[in-house]
PDB file of N, CA and C in Angstrom:
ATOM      1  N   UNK A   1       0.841  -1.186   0.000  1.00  0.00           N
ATOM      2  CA  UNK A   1       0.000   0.000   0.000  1.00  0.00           C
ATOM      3  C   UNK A   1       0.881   1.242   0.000  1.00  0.00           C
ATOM      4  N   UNK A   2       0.288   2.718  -0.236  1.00  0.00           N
ATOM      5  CA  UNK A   2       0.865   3.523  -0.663  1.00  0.00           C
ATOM      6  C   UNK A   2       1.257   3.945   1.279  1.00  0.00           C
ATOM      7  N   UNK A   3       0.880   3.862   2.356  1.00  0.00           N
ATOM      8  CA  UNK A   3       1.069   4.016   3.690  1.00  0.00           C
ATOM      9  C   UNK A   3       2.382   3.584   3.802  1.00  0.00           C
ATOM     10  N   UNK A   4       2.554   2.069   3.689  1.00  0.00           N
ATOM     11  CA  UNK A   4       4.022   1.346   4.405  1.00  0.00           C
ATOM     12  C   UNK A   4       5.099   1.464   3.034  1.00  0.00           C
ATOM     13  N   UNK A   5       4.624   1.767   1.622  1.00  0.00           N
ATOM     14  CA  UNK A   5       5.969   1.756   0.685  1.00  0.00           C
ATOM     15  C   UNK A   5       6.358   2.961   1.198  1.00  0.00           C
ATOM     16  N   UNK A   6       7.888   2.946   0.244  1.00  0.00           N
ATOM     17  CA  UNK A   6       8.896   3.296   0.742  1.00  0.00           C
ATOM     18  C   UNK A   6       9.292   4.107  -0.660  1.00  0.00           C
ATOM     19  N   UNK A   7       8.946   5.439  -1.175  1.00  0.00           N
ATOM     20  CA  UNK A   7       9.110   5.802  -2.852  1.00  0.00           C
ATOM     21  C   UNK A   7       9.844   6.899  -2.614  1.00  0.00           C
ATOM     22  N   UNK A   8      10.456   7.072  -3.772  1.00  0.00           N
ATOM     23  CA  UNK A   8      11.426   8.425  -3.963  1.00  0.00           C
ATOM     24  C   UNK A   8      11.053   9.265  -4.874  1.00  0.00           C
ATOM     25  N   UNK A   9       9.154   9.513  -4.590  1.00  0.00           N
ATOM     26  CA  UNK A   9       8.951  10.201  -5.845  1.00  0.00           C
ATOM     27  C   UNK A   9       8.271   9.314  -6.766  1.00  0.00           C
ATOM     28  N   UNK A  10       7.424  10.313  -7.389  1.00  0.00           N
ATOM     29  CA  UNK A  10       6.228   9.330  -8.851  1.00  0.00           C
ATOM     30  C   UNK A  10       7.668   9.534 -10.177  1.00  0.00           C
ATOM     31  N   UNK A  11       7.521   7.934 -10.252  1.00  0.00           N
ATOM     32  CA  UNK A  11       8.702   7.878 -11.241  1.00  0.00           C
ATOM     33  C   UNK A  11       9.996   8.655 -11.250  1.00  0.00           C
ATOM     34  N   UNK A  12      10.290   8.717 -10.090  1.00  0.00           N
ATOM     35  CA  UNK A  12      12.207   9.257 -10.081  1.00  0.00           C
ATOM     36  C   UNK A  12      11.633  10.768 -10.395  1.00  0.00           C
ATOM     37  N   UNK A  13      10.702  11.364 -10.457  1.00  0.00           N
ATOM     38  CA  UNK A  13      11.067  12.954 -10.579  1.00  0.00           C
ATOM     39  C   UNK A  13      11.006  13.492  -9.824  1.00  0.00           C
ATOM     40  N   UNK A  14      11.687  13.295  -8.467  1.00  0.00           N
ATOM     41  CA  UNK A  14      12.177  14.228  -7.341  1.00  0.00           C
ATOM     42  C   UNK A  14      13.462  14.127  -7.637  1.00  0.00           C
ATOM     43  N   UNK A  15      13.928  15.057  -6.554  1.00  0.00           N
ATOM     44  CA  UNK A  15      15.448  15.726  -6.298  1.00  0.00           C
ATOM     45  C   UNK A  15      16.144  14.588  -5.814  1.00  0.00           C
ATOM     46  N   UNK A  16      17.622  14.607  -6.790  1.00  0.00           N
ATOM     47  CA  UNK A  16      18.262  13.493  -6.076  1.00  0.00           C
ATOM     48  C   UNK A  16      18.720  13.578  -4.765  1.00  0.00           C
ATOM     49  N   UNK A  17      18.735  14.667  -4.390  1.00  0.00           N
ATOM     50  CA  UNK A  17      19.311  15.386  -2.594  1.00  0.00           C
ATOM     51  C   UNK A  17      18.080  14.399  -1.520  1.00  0.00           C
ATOM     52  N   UNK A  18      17.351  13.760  -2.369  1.00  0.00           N
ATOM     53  CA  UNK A  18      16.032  12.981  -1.429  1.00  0.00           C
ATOM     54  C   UNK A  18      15.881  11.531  -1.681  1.00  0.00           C
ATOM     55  N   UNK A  19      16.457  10.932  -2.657  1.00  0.00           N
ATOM     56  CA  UNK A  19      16.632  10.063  -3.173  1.00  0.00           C
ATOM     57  C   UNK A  19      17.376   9.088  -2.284  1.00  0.00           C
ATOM     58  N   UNK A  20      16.724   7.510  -2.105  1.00  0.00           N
ATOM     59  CA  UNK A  20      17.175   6.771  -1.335  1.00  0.00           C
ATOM     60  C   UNK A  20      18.779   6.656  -1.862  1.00  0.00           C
ATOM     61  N   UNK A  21      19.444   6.094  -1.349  1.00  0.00           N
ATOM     62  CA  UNK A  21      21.010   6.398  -1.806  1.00  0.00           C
ATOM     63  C   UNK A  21      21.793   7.350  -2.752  1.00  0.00           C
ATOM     64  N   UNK A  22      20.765   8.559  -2.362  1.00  0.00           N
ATOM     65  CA  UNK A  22      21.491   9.607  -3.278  1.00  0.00           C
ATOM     66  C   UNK A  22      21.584   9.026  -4.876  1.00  0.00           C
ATOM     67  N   UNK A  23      20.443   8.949  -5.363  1.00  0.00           N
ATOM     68  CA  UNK A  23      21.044   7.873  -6.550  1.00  0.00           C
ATOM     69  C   UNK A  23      20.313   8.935  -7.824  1.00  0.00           C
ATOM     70  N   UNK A  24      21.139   9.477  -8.630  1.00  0.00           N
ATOM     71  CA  UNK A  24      20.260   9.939  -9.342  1.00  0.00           C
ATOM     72  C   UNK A  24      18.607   9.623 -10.262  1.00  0.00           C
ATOM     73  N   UNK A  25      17.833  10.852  -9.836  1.00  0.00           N
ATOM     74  CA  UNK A  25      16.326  10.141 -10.514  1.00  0.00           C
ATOM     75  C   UNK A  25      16.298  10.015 -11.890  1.00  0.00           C
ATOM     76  N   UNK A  26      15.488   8.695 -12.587  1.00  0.00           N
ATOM     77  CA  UNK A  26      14.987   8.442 -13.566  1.00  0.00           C
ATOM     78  C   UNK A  26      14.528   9.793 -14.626  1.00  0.00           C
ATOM     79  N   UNK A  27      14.452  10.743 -14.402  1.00  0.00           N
ATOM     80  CA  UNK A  27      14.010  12.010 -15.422  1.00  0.00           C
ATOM     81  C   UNK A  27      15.268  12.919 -14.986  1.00  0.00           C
ATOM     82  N   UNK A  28      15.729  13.212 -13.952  1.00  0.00           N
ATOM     83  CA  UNK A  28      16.944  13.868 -15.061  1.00  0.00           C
ATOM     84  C   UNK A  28      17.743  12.741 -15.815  1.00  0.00           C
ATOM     85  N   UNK A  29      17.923  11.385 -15.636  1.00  0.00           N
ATOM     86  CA  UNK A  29      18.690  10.687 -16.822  1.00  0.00           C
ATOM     87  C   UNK A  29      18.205  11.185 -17.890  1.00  0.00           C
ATOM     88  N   UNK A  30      16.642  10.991 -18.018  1.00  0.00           N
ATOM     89  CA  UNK A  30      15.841  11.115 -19.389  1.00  0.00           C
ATOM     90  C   UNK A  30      16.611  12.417 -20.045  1.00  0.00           C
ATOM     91  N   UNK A  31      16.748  13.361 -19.380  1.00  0.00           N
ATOM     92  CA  UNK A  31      16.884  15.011 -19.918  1.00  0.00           C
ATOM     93  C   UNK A  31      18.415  15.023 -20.535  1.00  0.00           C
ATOM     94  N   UNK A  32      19.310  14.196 -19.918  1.00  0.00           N
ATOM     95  CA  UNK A  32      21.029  14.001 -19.772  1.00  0.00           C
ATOM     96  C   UNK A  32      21.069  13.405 -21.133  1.00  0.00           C
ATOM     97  N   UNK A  33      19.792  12.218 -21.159  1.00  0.00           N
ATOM     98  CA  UNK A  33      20.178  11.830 -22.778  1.00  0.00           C
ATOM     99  C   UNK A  33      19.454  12.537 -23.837  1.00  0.00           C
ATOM    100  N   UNK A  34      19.112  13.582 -23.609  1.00  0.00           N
ATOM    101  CA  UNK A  34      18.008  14.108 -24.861  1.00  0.00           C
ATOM    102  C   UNK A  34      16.749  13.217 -25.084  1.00  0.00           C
ATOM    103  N   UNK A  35      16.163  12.903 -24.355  1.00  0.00           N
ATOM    104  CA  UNK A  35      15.153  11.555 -24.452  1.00  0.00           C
ATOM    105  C   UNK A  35      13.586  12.665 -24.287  1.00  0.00           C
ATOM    106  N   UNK A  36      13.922  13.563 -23.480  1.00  0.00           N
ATOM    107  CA  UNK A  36      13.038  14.972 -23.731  1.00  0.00           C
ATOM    108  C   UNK A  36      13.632  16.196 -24.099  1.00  0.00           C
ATOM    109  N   UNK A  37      12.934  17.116 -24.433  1.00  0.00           N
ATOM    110  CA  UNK A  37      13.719  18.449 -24.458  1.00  0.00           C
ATOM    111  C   UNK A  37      13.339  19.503 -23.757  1.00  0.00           C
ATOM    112  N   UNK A  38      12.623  19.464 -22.585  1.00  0.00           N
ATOM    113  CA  UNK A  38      13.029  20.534 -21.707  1.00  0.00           C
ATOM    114  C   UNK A  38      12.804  19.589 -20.340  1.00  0.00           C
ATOM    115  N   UNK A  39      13.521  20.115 -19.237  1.00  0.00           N
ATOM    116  CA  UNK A  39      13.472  19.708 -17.897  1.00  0.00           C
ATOM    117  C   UNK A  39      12.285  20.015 -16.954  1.00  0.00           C
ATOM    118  N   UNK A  40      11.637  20.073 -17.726  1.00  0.00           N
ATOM    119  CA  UNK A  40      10.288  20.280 -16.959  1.00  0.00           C
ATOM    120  C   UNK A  40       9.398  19.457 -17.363  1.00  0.00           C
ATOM    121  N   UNK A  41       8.081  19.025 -16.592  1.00  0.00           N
ATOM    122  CA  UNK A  41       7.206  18.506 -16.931  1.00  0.00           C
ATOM    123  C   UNK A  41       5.525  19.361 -16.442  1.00  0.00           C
ATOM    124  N   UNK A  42       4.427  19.092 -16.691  1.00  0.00           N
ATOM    125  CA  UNK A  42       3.360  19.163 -16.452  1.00  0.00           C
ATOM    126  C   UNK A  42       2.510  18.377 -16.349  1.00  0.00           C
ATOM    127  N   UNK A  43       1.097  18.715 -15.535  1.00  0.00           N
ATOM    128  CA  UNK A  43      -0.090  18.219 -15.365  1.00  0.00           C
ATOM    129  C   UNK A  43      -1.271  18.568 -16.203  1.00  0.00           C
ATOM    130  N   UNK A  44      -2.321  18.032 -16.705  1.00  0.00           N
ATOM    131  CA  UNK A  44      -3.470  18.522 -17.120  1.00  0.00           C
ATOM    132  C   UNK A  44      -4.365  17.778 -16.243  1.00  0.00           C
ATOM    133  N   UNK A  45      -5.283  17.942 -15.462  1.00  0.00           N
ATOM    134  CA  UNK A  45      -6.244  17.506 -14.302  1.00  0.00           C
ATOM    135  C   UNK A  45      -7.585  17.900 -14.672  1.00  0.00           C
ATOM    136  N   UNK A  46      -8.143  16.949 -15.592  1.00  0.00           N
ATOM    137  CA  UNK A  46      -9.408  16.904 -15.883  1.00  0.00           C
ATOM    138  C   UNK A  46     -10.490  17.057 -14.366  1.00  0.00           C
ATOM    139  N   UNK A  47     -11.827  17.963 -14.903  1.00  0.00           N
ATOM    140  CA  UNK A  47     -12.722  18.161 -14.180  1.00  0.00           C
ATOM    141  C   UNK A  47     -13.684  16.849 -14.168  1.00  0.00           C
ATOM    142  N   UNK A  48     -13.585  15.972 -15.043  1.00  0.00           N
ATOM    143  CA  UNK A  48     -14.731  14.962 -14.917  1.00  0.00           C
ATOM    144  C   UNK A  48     -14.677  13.669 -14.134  1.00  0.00           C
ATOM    145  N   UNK A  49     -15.084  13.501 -13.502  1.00  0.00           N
ATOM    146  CA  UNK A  49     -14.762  11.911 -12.692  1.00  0.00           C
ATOM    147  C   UNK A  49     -15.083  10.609 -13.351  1.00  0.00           C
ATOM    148  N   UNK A  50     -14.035   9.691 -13.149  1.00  0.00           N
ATOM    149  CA  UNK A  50     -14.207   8.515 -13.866  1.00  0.00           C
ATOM    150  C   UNK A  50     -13.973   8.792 -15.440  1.00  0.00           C
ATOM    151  N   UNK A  51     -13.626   9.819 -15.840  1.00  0.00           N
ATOM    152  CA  UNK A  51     -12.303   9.771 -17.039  1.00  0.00           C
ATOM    153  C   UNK A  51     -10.970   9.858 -17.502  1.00  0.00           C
ATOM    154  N   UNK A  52     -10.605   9.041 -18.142  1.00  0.00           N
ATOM    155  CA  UNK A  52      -9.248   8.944 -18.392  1.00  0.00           C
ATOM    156  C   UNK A  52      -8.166  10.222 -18.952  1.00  0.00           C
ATOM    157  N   UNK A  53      -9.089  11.791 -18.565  1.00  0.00           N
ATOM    158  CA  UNK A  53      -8.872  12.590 -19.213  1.00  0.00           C
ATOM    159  C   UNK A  53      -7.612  13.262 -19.374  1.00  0.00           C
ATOM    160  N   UNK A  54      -6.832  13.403 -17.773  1.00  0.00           N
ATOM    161  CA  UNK A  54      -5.989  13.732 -17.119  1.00  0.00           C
ATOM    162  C   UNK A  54      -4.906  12.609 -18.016  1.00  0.00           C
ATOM    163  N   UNK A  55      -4.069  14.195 -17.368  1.00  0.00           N
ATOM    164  CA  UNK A  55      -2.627  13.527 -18.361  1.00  0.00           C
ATOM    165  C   UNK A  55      -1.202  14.327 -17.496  1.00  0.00           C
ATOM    166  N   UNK A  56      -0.025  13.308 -17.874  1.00  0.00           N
ATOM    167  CA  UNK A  56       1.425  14.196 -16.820  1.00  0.00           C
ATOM    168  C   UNK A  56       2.039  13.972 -18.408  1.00  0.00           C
ATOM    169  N   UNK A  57       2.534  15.084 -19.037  1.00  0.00           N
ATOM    170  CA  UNK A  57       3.451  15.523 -20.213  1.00  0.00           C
ATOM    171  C   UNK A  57       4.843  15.988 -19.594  1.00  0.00           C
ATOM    172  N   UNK A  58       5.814  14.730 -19.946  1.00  0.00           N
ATOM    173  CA  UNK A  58       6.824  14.771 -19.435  1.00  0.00           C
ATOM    174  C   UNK A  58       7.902  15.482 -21.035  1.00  0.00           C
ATOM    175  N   UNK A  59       8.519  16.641 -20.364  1.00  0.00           N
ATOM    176  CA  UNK A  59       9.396  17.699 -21.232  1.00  0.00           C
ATOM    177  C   UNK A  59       8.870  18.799 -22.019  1.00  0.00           C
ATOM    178  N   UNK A  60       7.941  19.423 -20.830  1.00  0.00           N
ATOM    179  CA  UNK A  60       7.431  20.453 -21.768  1.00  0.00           C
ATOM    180  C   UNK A  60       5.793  20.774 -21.031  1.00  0.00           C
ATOM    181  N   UNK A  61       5.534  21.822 -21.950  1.00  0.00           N
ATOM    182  CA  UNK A  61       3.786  21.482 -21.834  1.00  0.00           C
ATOM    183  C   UNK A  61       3.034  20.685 -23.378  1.00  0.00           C
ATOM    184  N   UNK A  62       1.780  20.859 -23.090  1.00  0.00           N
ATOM    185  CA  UNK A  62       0.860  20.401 -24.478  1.00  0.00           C
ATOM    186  C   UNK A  62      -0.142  21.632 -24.219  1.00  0.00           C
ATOM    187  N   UNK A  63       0.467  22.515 -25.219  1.00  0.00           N
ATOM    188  CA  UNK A  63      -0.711  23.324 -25.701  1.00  0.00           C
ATOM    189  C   UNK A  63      -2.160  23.412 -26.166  1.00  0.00           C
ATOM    190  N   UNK A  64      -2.032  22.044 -26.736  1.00  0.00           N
ATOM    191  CA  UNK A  64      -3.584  21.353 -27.404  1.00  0.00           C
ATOM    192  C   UNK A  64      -4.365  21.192 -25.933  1.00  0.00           C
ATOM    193  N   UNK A  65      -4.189  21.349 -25.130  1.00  0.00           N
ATOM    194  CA  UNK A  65      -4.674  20.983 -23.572  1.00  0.00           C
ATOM    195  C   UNK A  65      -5.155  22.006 -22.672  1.00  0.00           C
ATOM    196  N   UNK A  66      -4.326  23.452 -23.426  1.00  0.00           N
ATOM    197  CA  UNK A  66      -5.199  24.902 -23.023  1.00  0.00           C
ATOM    198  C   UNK A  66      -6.773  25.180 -24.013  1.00  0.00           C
ATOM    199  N   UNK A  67      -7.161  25.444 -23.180  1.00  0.00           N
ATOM    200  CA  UNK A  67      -8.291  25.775 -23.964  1.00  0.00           C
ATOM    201  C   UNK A  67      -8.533  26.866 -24.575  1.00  0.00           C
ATOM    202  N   UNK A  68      -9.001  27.403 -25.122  1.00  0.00           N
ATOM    203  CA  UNK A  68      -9.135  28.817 -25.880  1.00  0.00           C
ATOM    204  C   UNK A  68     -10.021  30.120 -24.782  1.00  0.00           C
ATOM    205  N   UNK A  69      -8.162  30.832 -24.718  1.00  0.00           N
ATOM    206  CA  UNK A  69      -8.964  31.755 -23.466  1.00  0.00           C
ATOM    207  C   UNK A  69      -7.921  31.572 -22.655  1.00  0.00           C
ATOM    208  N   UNK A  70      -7.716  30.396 -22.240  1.00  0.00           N
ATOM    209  CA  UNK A  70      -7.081  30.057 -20.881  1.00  0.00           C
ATOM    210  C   UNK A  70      -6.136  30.024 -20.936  1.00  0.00           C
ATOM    211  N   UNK A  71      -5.167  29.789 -19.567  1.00  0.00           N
ATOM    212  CA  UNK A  71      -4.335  30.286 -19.460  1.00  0.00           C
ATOM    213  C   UNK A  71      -3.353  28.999 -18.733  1.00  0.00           C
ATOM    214  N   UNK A  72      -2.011  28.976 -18.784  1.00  0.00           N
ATOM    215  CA  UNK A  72      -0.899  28.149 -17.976  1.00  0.00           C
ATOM    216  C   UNK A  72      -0.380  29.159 -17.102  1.00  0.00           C
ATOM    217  N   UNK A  73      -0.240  27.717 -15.797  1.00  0.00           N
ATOM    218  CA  UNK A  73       0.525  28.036 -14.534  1.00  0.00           C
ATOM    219  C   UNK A  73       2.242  27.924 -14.689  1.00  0.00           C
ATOM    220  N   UNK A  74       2.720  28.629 -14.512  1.00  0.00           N
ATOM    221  CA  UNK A  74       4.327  28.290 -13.952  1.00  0.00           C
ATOM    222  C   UNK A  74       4.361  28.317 -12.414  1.00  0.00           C
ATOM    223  N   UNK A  75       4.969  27.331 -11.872  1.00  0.00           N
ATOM    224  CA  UNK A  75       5.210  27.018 -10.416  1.00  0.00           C
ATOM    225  C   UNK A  75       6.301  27.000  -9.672  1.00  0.00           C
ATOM    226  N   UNK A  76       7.153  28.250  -9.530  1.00  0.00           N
ATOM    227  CA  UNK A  76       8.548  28.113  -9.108  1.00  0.00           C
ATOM    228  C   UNK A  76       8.804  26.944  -7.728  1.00  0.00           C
ATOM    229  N   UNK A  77       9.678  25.958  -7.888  1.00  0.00           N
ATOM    230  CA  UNK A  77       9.885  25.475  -6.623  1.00  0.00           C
ATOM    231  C   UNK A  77      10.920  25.925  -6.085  1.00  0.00           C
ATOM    232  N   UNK A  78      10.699  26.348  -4.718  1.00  0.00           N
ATOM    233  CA  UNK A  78      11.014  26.639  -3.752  1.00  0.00           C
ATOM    234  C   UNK A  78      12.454  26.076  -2.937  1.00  0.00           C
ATOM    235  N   UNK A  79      12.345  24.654  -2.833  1.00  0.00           N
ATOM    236  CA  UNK A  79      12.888  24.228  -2.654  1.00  0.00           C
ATOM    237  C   UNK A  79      13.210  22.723  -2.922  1.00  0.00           C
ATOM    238  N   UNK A  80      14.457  21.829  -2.353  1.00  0.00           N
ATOM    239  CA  UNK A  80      14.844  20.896  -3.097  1.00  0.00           C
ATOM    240  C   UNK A  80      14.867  19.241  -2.460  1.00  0.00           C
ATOM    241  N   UNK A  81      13.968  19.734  -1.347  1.00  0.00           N
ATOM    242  CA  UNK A  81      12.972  18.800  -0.545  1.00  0.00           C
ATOM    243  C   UNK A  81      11.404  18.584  -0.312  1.00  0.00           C
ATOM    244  N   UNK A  82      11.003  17.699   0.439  1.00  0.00           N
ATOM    245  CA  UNK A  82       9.628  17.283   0.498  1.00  0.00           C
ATOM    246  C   UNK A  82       8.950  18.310   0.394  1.00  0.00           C
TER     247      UNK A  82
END
């Protein structure tokens, strides 16, 4: 269960400074090999329940996902822990 595991992060994209043996995470490798092209990722968080609508776009955003009108968040983090 998600209570007693033990994770370093949804798919390695936390800070390696948090990372069980300091081990570098799975997405900056991705970025190190050009496997994306920017170091960032995003969310789109559908309003409807029980659809598959929602989506995590890893290297970038997806524009097709703003709606006409609307607008994107940038989210400075703060810091390089929990």
């Amino acid at each position: 269960s998600f209570v007693a595991a033990k994770f370093d992060g949804i798919l390695g994209m936390g800070w390696q400074s948090i990372s069980a043996d300091n081990i570098p995470p799975v997405y900056e490798y991705m970025y190190q090999q050009k496997l994306i092209d920017d170091n960032s990722f995003s969310f789109y968080l559908s309003k409807v329940p029980g659809t598959q609508a929602s989506k995590l776009v890893l290297g970038g955003i997806d524009t097709t996902l703003i709606k006409s009108g609307g607008s994107f968040n940038y989210v400075t983090l703060t810091s390089d822990t929990y």
